[in-house]
C-alpha atoms as a PDB file:
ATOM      1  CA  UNK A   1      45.250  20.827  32.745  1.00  0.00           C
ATOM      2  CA  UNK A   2      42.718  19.286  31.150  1.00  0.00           C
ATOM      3  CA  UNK A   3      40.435  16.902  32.755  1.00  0.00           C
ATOM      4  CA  UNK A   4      37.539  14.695  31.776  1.00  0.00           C
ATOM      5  CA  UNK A   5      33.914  13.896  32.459  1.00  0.00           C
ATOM      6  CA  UNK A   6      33.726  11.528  35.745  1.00  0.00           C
ATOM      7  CA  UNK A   7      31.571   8.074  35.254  1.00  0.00           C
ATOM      8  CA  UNK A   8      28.869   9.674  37.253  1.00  0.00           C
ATOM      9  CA  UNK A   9      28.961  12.739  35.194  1.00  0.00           C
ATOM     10  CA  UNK A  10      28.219  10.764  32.116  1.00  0.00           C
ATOM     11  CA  UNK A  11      25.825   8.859  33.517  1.00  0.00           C
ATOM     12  CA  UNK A  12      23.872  11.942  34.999  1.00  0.00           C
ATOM     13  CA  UNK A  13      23.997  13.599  31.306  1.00  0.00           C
ATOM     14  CA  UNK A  14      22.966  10.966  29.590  1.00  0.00           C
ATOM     15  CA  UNK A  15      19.910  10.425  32.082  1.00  0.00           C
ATOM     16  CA  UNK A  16      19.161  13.915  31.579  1.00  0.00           C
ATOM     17  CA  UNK A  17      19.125  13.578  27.695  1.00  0.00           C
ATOM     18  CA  UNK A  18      17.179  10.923  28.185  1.00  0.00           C
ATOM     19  CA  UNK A  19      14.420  12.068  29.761  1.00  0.00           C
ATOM     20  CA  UNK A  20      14.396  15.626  27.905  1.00  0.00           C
ATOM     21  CA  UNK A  21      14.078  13.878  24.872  1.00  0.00           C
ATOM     22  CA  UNK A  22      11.205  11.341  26.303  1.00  0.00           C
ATOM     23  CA  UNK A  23       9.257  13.884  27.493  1.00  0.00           C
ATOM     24  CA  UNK A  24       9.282  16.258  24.733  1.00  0.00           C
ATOM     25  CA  UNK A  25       7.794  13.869  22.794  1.00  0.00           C
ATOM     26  CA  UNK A  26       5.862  12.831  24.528  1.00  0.00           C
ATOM     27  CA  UNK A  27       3.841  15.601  25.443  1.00  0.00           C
ATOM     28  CA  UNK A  28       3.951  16.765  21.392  1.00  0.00           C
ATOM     29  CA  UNK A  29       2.276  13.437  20.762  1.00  0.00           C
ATOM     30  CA  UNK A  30      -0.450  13.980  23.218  1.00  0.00           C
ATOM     31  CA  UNK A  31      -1.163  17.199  22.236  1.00  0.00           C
ATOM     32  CA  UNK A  32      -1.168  15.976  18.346  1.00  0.00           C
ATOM     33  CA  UNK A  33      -3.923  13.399  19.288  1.00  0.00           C
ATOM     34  CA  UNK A  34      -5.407  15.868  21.350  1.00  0.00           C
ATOM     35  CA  UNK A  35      -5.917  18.426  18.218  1.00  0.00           C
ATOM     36  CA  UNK A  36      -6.534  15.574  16.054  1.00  0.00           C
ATOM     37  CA  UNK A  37      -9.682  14.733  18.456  1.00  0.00           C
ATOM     38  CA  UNK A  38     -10.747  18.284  17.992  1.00  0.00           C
ATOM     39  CA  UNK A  39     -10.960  18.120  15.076  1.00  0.00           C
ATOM     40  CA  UNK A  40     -12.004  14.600  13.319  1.00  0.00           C
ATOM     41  CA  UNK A  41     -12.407  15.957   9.340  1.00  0.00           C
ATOM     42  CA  UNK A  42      -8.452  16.262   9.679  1.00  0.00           C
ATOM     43  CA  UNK A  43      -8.057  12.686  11.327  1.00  0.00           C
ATOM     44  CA  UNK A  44      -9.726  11.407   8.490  1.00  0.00           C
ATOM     45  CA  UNK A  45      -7.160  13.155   5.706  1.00  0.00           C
ATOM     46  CA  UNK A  46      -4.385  11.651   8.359  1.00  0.00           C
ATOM     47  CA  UNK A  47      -6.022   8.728   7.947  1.00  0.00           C
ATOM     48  CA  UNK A  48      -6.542   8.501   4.092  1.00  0.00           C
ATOM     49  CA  UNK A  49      -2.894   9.671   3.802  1.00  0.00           C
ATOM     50  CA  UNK A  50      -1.532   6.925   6.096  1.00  0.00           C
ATOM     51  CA  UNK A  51      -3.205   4.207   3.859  1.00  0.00           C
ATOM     52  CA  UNK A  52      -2.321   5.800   0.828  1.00  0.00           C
ATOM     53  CA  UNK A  53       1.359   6.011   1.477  1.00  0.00           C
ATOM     54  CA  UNK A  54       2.075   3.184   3.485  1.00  0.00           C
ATOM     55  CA  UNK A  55       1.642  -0.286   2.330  1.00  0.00           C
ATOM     56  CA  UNK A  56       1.414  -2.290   5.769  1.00  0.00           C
ATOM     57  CA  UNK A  57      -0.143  -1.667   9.457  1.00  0.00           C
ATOM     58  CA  UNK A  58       3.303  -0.978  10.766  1.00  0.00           C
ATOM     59  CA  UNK A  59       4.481   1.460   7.938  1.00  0.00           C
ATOM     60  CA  UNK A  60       8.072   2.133   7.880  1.00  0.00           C
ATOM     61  CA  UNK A  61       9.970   5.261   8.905  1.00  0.00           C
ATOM     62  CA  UNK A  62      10.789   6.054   5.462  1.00  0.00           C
ATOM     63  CA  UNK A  63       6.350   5.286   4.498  1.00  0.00           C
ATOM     64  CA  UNK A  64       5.608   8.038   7.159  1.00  0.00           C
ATOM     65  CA  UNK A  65       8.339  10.466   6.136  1.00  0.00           C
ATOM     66  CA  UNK A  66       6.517  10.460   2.727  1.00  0.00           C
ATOM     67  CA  UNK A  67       3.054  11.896   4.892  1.00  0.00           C
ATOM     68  CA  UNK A  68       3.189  15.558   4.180  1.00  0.00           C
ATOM     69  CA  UNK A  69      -0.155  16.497   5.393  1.00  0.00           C
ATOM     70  CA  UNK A  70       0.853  14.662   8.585  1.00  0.00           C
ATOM     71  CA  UNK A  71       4.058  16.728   9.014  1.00  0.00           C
ATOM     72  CA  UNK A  72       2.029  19.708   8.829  1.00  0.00           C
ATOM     73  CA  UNK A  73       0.032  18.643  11.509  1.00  0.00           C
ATOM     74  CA  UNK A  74       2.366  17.901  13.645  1.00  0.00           C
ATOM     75  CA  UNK A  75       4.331  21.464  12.632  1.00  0.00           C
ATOM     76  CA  UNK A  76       1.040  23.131  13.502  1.00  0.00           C
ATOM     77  CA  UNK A  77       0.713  21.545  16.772  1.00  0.00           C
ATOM     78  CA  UNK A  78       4.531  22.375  17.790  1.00  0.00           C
ATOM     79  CA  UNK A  79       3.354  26.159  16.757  1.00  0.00           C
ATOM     80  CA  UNK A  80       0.573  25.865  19.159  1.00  0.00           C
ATOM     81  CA  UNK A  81       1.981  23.876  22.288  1.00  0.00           C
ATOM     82  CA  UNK A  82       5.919  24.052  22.043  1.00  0.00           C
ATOM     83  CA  UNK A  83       8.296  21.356  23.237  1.00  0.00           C
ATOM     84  CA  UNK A  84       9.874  23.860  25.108  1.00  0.00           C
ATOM     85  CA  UNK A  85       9.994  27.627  25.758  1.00  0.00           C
ATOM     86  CA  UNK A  86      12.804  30.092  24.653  1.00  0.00           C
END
């Protein structure tokens, strides 16, 4: 017999999802500002990249996609402080 998730079930996993998710990103976007505060002559080529690519001050997800040197910063600083552990 088969039997399904319970409403409480479903609720708790979806809490749990969302809170894994919220954290996680959380804490890899504090760390990137942290590095990037360490470190200001690579804030500045995040910067100049930012204007370059996008064309407004709230740049779109596709505008910040296009940021290469940004992904690698943010690759780099999941290398150093992982979202989570193996």
């Amino acid at each position: 017999m088969v039997s399904g998730l319970t409403e409480a079930e479903i609720l708790g996993n979806g809490v749990l999802f969302f809170i894994a998710g919220y954290d996680t990103t959380a804490s890899t976007l504090q760390y990137l500002l942290y590095m990037l505060a360490l470190h200001p002559e690579i804030q500045q080529r995040v910067y100049e990249e930012m204007t370059e690519v996008c064309s407004s001050d709230s740049p779109s997800y596709e505008e910040v996609g296009k940021c290469e040197y940004l992904d690698r910063c943010l690759q780099e600083t999941l290398r150093l402080y992982p979202a989570a552990g193996r």
